[in-house]
Protein backbone atom coordinates (compact mmCIF):
# COMPACT_ATOMS: atom_id res chain seq x y z
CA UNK A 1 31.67 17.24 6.92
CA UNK A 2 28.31 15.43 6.15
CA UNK A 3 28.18 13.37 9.30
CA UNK A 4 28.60 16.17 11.49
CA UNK A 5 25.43 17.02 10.78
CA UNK A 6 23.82 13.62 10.36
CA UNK A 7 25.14 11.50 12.94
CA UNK A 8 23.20 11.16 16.97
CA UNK A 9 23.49 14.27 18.53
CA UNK A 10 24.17 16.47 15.21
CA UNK A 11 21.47 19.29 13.40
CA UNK A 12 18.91 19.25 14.89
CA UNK A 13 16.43 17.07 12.38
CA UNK A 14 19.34 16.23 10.29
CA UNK A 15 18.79 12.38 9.76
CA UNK A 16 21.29 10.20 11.39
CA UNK A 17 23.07 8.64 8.49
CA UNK A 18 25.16 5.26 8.92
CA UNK A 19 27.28 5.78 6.16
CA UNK A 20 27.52 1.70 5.02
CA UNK A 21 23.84 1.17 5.67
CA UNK A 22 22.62 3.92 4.17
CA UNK A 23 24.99 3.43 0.55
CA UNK A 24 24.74 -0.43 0.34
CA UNK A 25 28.63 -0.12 -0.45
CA UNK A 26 31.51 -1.28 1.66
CA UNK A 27 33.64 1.66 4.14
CA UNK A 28 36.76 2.05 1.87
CA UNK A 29 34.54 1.89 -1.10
CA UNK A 30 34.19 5.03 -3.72
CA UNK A 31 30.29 4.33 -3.72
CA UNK A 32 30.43 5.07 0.62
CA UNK A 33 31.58 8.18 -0.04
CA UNK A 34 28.70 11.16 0.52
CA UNK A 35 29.80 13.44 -2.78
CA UNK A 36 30.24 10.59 -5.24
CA UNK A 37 26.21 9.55 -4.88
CA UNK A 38 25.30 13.39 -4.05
CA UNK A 39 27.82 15.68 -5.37
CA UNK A 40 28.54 13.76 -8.37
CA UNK A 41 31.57 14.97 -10.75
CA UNK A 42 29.90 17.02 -14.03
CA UNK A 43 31.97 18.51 -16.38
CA UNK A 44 31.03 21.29 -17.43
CA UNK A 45 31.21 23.65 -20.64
CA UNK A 46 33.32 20.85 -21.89
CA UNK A 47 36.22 21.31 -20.00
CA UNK A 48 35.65 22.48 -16.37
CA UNK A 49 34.95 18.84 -13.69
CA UNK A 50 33.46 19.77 -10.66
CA UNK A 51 31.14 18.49 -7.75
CA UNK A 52 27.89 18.94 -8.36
CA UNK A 53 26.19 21.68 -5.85
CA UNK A 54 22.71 20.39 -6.42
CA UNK A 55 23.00 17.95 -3.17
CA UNK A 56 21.07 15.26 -5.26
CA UNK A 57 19.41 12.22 -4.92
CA UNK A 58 20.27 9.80 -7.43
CA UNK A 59 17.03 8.21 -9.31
CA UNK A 60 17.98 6.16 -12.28
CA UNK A 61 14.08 5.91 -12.95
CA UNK A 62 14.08 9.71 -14.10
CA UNK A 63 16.69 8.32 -16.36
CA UNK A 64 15.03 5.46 -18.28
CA UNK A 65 12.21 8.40 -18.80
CA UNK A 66 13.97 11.59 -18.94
CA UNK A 67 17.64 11.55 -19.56
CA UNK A 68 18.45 12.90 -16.26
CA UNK A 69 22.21 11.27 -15.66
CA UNK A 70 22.42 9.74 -12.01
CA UNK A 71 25.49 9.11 -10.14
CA UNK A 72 25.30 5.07 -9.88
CA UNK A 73 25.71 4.86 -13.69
CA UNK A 74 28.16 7.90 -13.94
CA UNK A 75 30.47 4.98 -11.76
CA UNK A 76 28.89 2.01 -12.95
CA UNK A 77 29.63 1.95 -16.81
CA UNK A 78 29.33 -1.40 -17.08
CA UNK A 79 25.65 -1.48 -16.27
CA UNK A 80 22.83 -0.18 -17.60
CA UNK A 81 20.16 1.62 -16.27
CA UNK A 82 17.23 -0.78 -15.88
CA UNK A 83 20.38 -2.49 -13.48
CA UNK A 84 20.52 0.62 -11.36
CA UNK A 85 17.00 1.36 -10.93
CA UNK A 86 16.10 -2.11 -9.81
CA UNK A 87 19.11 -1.78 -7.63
CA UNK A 88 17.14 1.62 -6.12
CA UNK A 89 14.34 -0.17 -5.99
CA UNK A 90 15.16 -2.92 -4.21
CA UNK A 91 17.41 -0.83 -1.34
CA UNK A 92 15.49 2.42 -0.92
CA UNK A 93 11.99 1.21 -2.37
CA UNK A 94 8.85 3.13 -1.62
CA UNK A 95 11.39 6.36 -0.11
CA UNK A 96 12.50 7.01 -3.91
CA UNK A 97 9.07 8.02 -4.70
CA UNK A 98 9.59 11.58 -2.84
CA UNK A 99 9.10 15.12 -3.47
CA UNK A 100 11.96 15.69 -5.84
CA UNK A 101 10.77 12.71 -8.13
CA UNK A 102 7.24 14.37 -8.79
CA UNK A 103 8.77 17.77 -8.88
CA UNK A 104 11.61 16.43 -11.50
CA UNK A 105 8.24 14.69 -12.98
CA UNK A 106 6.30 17.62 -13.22
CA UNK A 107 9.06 20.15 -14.94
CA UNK A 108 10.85 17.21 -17.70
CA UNK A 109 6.91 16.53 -18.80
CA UNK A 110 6.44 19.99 -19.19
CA UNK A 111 9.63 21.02 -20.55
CA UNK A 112 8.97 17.74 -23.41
CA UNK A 113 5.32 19.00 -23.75
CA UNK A 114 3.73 15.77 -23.10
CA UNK A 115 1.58 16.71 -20.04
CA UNK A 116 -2.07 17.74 -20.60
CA UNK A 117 -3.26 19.15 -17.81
CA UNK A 118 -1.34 22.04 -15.86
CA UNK A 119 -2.38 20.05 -12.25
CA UNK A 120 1.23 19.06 -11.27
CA UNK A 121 2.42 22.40 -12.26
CA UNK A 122 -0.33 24.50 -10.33
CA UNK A 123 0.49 21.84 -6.94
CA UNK A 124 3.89 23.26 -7.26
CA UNK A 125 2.55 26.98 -6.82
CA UNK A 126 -0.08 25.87 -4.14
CA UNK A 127 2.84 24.13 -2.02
CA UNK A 128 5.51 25.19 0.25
CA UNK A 129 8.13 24.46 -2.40
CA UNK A 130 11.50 26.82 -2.28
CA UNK A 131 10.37 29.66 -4.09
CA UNK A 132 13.08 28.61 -7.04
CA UNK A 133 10.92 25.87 -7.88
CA UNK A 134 8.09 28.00 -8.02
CA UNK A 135 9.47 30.05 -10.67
CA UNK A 136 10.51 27.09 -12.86
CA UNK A 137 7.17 25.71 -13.11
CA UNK A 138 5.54 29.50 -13.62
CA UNK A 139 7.91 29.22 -16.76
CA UNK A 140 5.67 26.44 -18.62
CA UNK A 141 2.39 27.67 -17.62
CA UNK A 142 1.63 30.46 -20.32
CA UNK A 143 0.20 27.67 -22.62
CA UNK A 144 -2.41 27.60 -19.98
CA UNK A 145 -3.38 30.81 -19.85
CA UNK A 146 -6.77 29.91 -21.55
CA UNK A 147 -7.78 28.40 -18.36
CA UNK A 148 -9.30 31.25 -15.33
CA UNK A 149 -8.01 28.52 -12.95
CA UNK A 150 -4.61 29.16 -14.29
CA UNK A 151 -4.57 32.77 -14.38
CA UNK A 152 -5.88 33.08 -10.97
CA UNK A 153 -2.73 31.32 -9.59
CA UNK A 154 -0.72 33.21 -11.61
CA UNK A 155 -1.70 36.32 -10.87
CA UNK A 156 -1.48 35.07 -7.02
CA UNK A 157 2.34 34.49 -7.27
CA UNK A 158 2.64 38.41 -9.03
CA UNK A 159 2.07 39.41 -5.28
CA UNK A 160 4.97 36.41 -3.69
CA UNK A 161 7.31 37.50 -1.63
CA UNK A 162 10.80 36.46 -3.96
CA UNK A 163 11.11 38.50 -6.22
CA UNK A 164 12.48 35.75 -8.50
CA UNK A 165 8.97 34.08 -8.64
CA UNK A 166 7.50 37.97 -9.05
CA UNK A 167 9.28 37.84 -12.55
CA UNK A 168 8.77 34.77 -13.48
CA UNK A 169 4.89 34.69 -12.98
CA UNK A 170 4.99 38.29 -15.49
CA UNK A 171 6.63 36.19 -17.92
CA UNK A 172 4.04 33.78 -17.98
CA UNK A 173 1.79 36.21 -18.56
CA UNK A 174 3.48 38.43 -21.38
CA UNK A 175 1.91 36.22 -24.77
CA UNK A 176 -1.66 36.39 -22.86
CA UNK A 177 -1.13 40.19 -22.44
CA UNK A 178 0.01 40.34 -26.24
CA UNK A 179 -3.12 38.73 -27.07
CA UNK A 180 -4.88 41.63 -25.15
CA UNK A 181 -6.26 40.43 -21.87
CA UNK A 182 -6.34 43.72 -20.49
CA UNK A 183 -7.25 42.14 -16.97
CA UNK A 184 -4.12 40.52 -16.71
CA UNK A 185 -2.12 44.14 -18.36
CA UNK A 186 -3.89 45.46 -14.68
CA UNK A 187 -2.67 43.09 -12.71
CA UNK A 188 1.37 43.54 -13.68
CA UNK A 189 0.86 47.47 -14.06
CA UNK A 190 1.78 47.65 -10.03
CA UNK A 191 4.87 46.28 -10.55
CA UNK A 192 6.38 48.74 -13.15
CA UNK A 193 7.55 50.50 -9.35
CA UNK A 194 8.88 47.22 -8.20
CA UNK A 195 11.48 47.53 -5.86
CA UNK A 196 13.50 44.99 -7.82
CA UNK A 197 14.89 45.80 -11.29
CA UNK A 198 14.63 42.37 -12.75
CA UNK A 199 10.71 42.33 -11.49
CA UNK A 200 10.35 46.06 -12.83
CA UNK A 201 11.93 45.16 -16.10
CA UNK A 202 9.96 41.65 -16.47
CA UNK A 203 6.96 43.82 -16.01
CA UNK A 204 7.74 46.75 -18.53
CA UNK A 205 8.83 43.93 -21.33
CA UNK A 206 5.21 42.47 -20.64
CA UNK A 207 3.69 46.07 -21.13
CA UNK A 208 5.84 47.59 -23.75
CA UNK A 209 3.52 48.43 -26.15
CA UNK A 210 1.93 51.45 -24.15
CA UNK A 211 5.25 51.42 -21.61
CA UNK A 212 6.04 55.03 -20.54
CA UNK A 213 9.62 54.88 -21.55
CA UNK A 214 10.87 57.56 -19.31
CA UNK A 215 9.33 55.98 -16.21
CA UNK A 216 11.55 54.16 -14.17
CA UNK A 217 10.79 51.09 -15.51
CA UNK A 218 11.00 52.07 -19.29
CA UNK A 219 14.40 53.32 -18.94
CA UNK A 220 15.47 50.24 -17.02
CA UNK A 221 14.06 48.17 -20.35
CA UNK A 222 15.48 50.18 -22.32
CA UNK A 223 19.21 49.92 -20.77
CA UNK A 224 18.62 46.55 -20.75
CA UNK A 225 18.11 46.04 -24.70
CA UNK A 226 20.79 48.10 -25.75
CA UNK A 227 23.28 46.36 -23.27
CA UNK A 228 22.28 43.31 -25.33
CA UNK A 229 22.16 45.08 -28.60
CA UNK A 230 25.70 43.45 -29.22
CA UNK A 231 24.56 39.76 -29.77
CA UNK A 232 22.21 38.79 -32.19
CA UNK A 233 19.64 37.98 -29.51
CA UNK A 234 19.79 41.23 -28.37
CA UNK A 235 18.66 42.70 -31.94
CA UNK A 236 15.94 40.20 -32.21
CA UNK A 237 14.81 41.59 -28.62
CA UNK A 238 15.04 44.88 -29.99
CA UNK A 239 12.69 43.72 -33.22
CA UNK A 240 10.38 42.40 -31.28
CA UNK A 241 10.27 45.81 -28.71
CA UNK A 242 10.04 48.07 -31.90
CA UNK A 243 7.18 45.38 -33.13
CA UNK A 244 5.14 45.54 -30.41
CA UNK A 245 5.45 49.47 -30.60
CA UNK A 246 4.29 50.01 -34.02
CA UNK A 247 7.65 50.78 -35.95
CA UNK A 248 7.67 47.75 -38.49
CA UNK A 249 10.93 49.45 -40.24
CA UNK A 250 13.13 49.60 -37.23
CA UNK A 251 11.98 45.98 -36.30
CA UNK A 252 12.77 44.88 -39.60
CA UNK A 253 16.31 46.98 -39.49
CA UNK A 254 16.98 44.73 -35.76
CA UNK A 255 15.74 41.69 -37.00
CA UNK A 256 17.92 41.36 -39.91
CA UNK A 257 20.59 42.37 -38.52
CA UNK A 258 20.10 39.55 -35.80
CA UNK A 259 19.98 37.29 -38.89
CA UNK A 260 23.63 38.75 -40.23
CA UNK A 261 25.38 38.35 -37.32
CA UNK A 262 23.89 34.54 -36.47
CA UNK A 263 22.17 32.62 -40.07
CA UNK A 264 21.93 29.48 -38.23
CA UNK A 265 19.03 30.44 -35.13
CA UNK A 266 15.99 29.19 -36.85
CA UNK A 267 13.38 31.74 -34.62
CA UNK A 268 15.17 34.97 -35.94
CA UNK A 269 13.98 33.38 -39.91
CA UNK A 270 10.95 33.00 -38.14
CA UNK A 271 10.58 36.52 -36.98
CA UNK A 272 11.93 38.14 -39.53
CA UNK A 273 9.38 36.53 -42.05
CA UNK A 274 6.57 37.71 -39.84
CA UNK A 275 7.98 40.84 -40.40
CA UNK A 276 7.91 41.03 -44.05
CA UNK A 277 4.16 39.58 -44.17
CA UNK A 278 3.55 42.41 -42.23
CA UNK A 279 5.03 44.85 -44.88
CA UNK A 280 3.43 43.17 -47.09
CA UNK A 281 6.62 40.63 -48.90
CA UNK A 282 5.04 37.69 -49.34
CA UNK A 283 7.64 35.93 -50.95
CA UNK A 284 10.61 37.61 -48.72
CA UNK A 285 8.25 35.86 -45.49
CA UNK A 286 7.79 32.68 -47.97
CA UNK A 287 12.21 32.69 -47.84
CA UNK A 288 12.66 33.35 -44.36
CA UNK A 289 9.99 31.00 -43.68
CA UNK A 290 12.27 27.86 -45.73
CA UNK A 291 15.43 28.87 -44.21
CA UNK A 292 13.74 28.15 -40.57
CA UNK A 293 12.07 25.10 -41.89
CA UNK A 294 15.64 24.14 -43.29
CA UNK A 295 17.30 24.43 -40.03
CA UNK A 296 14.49 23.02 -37.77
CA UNK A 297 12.78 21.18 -39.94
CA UNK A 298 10.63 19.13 -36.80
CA UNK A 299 9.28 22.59 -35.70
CA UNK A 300 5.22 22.47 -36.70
CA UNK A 301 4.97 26.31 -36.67
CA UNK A 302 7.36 27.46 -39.33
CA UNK A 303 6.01 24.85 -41.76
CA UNK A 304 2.59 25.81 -41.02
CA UNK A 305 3.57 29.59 -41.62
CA UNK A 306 5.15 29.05 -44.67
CA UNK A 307 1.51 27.21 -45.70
CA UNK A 308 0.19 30.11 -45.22
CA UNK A 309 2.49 32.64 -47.09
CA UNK A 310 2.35 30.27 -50.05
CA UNK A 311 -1.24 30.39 -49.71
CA UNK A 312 -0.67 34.54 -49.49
CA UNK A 313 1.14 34.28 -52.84
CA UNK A 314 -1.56 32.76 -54.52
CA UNK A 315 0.03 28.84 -54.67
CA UNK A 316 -2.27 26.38 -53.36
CA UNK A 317 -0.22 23.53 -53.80
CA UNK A 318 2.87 24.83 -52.32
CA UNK A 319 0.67 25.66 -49.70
């Protein structure tokens, strides 16, 4: 099927692939087959194998640095990785240092936090990339939101065409809206009459504080959060919307019950205990607050919190 397209006379701009020169494996050999090095078998959900439909290009260098599997060592078990990427290196050299490296780049840095600067994000709004890809990075760009620069090309993709990146690019602007950047509350107001319900709702969850609820678009949130209200993520959702709105006792109501039906989620401790400092329980927020430090004891914020609650309740050196 693949060298229909890429073989002389095939797709028009398909590459013409010769299979043997192109793998660096032998004819009959598992490695010269197309799916094996781009459709590589993934099991997924612990028990289902299938080809991978990502179409692929494996890159044991995003390996050694992110953990990405690639399909040379998925076959090669003997070697390690260093082995396949100097193998890649030395048969594809300067052509593995394409588009989907820096993309991959861009989106593991930001998903591990360790870039500084939001340039190979913002490239990936500025480009022609698929508009999926767009959406991905619009996801880790809210920590930006500081920056005009950033904002600016937010806002930008609030008016793109997919309406996948329309959402996404609301998202990214919901905690700076929270924080009451009213400029940015005008700029997703238009899309409360979005033609599409997933933009409409992104755009009423980023507004809910002062949503009409029997618009359009407040009735489509609030479908939404009581389809969910039967997993505990749903009833945290439905904290946080009653937050946001002013009723502390039904958020507290939600969010405890999102902690009875799942103990073991470290953010509903976390927003639960925000929820009692509110009401004014210190040392309710001060419990919470260790049962989220307990079960993700490497996350900064709840141990900072619970500094501060101790420091509520009047112990300094708890605090």
């Amino acid at each position: 099927l693949c060298v229909r397209c890429h073989t002389a006379g095939g797709f028009p701009n398909a590459p013409v692939i010769a299979p043997e020169a192109h793998s660096f494996h032998g004819a009959e050999s598992t490695g010269n087959q197309c799916i094996n090095c781009h459709m590589p078998l993934t099991t997924y959900m612990q028990r289902h194998p299938r080809h991978d439909h990502g179409f692929t290009i494996p890159d044991p260098l995003l390996t050694q640095k992110y953990g990405i599997p690639n399909a040379c060592n998925k076959c090669h078990t003997d070697k390690d990785t260093a082995w396949a990427a100097a193998a890649a290196d030395k048969w594809w050299g300067p052509k593995m240092e394409r588009r989907t490296r820096q993309r991959t780049t861009a989106l593991a840095e930001a998903r591990a936090f360790t870039n500084t600067s939001p340039t190979a994000l913002l490239a990936l709004l500025s480009g022609d990339e698929i508009p999926y890809w767009k959406a991905a990075a619009l996801q880790f760009l809210d920590r930006w939101m500081g920056d005009s620069g950033v904002r600016d090309a937010v806002i930008t993709q609030t008016k793109h065409t997919e309406p996948l990146v329309r959402a996404s690019a609301v998202r990214a602007l919901d905690s700076a809206i929270a924080a009451g950047r009213d400029e940015l509350r005008a700029a997703v107001t238009p899309l409360l009459t979005d033609p599409f319900r997933n933009v409409r709702s992104a755009a009423a969850w980023a507004l809910r504080d002062r949503l009409d609820l029997a618009a359009p678009a407040g009735r489509d949130l609030l479908h939404a959060l009581q389809w969910n209200a039967d997993q505990p993520t749903g009833q945290m959702q439905l904290g946080q919307f009653h937050w946001s709105r002013g009723d502390i006792p039904a958020a507290l109501r939600h969010m405890e019950t999102a902690v009875r039906w799942d103990p073991n989620s470290p953010p509903f401790h976390h927003d639960l205990a925000v929820l009692q400092s509110v009401k004014g329980d210190t040392m309710a927020a001060i419990t919470s607050l260790q049962a989220a430090s307990r079960l993700a004891p490497q996350e900064a914020e709840y141990h900072y919190k619970l500094g501060l609650a101790w420091s509520e309740a009047g112990q300094p050196e708890m605090a």
